[in-house]
N, C-alpha and C. Protein backbone atom coordinates (compact mmCIF):
# COMPACT_ATOMS: atom_id res chain seq x y z
N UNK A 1 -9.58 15.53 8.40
CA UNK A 1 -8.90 14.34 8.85
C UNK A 1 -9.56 13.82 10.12
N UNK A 2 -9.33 12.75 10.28
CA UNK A 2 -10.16 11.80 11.59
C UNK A 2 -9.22 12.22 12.66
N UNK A 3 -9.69 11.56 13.75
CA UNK A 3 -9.35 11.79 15.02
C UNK A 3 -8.77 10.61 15.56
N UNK A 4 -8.51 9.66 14.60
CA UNK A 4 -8.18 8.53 14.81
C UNK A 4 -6.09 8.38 15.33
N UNK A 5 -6.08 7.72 15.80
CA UNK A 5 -4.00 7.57 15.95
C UNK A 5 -3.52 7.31 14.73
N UNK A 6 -4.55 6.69 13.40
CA UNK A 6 -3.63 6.33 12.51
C UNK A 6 -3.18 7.48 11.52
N UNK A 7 -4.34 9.08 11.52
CA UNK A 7 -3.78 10.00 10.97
C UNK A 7 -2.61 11.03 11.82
N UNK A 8 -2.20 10.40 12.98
CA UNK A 8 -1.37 11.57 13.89
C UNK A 8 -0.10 10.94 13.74
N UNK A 9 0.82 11.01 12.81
CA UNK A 9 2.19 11.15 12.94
C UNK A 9 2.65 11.61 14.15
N UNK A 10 4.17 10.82 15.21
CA UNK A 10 4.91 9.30 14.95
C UNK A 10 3.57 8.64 15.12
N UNK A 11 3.90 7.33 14.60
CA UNK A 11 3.04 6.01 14.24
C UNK A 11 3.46 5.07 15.10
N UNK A 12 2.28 4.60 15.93
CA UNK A 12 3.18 2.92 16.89
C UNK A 12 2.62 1.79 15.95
N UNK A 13 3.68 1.43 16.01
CA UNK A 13 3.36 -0.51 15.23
C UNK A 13 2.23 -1.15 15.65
N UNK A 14 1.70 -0.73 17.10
CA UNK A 14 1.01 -1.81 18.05
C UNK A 14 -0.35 -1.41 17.31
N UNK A 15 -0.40 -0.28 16.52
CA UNK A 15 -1.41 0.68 16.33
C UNK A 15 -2.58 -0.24 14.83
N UNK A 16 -1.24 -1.01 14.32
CA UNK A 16 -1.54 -1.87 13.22
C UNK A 16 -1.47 -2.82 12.68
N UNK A 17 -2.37 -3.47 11.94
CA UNK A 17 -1.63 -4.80 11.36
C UNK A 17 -1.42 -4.75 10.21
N UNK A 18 -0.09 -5.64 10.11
CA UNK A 18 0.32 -5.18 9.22
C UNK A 18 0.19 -6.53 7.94
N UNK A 19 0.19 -6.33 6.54
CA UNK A 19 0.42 -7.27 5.25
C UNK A 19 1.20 -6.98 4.42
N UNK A 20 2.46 -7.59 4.53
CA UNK A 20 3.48 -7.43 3.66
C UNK A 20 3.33 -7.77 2.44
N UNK A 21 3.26 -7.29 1.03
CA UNK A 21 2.83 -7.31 -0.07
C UNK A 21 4.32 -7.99 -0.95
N UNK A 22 4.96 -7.51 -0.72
CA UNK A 22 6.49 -7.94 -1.26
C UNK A 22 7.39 -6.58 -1.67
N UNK A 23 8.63 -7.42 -2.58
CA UNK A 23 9.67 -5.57 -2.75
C UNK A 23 9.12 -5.67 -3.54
N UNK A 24 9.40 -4.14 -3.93
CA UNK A 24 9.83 -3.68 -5.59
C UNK A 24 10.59 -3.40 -6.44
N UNK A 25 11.38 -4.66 -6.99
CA UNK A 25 12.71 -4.10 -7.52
C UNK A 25 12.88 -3.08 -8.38
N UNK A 26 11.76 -2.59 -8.73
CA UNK A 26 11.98 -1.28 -10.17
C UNK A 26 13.11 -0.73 -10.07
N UNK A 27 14.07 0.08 -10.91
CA UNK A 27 15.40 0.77 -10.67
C UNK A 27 16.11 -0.36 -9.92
N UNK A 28 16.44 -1.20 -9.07
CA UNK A 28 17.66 -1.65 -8.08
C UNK A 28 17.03 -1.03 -7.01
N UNK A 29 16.07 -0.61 -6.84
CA UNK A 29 15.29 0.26 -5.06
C UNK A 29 15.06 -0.74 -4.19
N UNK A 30 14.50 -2.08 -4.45
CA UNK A 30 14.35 -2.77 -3.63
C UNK A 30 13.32 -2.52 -2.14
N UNK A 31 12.56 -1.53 -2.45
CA UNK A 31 11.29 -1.14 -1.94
C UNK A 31 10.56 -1.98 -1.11
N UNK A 32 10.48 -2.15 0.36
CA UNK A 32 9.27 -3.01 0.74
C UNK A 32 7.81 -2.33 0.42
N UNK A 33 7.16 -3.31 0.16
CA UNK A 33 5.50 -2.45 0.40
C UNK A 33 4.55 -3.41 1.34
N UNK A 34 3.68 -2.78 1.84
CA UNK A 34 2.93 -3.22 2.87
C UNK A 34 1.44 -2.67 2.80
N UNK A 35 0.72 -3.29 3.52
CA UNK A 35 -0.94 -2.48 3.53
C UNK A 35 -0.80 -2.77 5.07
N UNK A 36 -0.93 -1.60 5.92
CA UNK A 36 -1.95 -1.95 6.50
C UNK A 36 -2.98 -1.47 7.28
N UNK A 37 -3.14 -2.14 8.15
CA UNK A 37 -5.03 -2.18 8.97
C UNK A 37 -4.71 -1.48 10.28
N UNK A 38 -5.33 -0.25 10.30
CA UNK A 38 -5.56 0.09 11.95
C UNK A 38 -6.30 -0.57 12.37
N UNK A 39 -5.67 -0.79 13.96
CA UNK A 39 -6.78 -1.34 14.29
C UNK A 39 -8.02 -1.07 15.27
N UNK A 40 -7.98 0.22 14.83
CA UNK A 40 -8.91 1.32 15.86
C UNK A 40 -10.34 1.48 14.72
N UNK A 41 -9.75 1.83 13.33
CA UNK A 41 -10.93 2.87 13.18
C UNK A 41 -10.88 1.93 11.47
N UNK A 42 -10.09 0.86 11.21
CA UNK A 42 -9.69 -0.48 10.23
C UNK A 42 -9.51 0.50 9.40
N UNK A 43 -8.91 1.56 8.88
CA UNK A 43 -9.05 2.13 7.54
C UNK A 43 -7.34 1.40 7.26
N UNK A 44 -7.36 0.87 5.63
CA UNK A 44 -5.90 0.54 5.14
C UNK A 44 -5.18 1.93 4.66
N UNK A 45 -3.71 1.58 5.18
CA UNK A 45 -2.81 2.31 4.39
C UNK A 45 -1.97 1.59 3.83
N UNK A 46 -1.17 1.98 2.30
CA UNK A 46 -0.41 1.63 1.73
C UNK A 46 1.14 1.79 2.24
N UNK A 47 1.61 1.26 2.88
CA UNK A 47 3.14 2.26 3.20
C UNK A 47 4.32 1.02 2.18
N UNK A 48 5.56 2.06 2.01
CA UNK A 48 6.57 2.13 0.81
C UNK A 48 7.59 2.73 1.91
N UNK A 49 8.66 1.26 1.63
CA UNK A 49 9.85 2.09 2.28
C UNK A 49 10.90 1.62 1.61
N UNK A 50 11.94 2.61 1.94
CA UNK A 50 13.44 2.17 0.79
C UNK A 50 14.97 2.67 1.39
N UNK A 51 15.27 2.10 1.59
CA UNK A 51 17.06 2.39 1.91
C UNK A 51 17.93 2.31 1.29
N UNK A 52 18.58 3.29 0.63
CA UNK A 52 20.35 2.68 -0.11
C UNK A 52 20.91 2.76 0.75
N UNK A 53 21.94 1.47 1.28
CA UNK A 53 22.68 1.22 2.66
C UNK A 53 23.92 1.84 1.73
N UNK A 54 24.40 2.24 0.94
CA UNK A 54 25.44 3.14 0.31
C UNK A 54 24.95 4.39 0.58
N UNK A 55 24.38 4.77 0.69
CA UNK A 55 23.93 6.61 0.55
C UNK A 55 23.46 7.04 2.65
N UNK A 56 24.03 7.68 3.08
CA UNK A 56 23.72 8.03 5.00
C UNK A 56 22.63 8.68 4.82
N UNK A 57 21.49 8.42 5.56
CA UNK A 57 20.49 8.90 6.23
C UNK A 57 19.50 9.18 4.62
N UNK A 58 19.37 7.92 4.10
CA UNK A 58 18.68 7.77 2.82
C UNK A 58 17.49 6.80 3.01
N UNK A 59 17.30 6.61 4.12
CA UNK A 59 15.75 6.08 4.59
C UNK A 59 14.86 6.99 4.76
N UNK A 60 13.73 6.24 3.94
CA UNK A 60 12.30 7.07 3.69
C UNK A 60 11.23 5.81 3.62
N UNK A 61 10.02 6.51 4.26
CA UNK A 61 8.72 6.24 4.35
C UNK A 61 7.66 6.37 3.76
N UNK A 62 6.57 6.00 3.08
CA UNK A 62 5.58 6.90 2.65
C UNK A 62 4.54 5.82 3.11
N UNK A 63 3.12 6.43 2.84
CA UNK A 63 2.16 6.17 3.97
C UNK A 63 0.89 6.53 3.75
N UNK A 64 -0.35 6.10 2.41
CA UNK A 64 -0.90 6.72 2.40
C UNK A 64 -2.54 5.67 2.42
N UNK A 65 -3.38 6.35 2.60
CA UNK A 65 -4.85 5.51 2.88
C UNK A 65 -5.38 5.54 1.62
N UNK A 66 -5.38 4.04 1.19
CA UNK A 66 -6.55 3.50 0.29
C UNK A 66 -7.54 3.00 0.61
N UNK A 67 -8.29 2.61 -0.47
CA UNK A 67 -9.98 2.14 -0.64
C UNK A 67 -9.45 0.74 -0.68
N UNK A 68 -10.70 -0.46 -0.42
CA UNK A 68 -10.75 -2.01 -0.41
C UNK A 68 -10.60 -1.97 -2.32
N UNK A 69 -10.84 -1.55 -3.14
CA UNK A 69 -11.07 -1.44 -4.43
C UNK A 69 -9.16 -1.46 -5.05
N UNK A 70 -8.52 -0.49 -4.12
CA UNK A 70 -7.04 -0.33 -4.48
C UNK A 70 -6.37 -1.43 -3.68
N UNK A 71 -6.67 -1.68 -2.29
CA UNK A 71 -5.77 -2.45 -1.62
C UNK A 71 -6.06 -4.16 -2.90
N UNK A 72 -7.12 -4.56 -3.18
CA UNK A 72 -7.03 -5.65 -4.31
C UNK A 72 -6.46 -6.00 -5.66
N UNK A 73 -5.90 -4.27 -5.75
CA UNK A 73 -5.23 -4.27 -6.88
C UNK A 73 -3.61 -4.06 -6.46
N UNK A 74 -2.97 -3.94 -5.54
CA UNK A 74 -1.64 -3.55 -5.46
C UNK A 74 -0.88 -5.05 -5.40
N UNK A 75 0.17 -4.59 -6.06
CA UNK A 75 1.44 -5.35 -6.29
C UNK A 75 2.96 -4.30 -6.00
N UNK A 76 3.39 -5.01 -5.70
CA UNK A 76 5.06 -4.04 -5.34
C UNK A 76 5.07 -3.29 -6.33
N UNK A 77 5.08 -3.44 -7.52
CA UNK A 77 5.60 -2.53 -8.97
C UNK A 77 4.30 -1.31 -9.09
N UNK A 78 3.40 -1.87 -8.38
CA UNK A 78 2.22 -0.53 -8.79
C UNK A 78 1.96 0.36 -6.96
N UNK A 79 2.95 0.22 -6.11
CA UNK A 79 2.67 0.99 -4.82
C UNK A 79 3.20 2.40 -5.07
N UNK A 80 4.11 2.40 -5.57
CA UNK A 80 4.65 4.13 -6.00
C UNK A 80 3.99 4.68 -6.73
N UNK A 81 3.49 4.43 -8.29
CA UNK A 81 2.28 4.95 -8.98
C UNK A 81 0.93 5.30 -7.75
N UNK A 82 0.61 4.54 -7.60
CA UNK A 82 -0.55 4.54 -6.40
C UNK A 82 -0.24 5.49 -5.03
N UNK A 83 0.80 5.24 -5.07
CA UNK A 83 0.70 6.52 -4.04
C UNK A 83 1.06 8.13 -4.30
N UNK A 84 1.47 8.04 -5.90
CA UNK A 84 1.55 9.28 -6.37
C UNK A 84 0.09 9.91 -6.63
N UNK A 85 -0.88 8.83 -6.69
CA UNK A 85 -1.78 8.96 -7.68
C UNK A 85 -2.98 9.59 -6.49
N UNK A 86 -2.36 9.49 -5.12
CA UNK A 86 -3.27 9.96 -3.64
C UNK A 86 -3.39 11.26 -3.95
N UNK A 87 -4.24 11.94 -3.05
CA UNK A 87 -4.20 13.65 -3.15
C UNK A 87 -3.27 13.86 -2.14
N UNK A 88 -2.99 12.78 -0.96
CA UNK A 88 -2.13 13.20 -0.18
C UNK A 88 -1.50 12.01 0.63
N UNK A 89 -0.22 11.76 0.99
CA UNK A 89 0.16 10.79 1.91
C UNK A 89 1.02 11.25 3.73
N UNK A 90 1.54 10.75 3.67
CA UNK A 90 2.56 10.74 5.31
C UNK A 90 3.61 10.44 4.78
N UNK A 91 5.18 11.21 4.94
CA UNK A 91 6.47 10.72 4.62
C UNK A 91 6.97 11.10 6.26
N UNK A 92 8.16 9.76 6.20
CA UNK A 92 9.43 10.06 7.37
C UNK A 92 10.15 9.60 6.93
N UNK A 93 11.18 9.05 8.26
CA UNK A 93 12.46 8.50 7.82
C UNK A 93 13.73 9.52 8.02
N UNK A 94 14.41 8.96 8.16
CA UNK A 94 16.24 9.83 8.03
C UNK A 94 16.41 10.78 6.77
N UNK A 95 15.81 10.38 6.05
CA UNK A 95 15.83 11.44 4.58
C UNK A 95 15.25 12.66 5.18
N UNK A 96 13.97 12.67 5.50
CA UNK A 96 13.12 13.61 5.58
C UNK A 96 13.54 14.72 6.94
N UNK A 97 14.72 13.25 7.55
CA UNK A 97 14.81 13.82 9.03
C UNK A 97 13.38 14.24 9.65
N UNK A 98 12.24 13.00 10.03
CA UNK A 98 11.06 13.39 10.64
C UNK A 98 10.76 11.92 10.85
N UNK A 99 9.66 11.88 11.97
CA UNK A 99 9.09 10.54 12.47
C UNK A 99 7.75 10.46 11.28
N UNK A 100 7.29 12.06 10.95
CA UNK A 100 5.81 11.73 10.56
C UNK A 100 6.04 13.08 9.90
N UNK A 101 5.53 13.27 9.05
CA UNK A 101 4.44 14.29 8.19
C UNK A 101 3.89 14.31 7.23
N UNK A 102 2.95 15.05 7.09
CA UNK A 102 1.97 15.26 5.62
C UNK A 102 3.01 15.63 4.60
N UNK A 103 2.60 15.10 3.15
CA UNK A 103 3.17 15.13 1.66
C UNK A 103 2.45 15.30 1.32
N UNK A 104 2.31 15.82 -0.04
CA UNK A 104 1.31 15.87 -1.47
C UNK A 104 2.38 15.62 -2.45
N UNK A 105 2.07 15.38 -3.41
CA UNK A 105 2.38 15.33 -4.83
C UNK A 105 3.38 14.19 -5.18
N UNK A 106 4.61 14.13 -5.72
CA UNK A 106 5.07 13.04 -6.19
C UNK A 106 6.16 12.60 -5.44
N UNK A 107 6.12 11.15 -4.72
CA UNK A 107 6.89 10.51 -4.25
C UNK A 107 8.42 10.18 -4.19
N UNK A 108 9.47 10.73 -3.09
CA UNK A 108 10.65 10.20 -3.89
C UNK A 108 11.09 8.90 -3.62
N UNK A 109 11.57 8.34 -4.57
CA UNK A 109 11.92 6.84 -3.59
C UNK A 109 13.06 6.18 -4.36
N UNK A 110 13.74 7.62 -5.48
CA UNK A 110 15.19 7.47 -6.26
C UNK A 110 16.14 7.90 -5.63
């Protein structure tokens, strides 16, 4: 991993820019997705976030670095596939109870 701020979980906003891609309504999740750009070392990440305002402390994050090849192909409905499809991402949030950490494998965001 780089030495960069954008792989060191907590994350500052100031750290990035950001491109809001749109939700994802799949299931009723209502998912934002976003790409974006550090602006230290420019590598994109994909991040996916989701809240059921019915369910306490059901906010989650995910967070993971794509290629210019993927960021041209994402749409809201294909950011969860795609980030399952990483060898590895970043989850937080109230779910996880964490600002930042490393994940592997399959995403929850039900």
């Amino acid at each position: 991993m780089s030495n960069c701020v954008c792989m060191k979980p907590p994350f500052d906003y100031k750290d990035f820019k950001t491109n809001f891609i749109g939700i994802d309504e799949t299931n009723g999740r209502f998912g934002e997705v976003s790409v974006e750009l550090c602006k230290l070392c420019h590598s994109k990440w994909l991040r996916y976030y989701v809240e059921f305002e019915y369910i306490s402390k059901s906010g989650r994050w995910f967070k993971g670095q794509i290629s210019d090849d993927i960021f041209a192909k994402i749409t809201p409905e294909t950011a969860v596939e795609t980030l399952n499809d990483l060898p590895w991402h970043f989850c937080g949030g109230s779910y996880f109870n964490s600002n930042g950490k490393k994940g592997i494998g399959t995403i929850s965001v039900d």
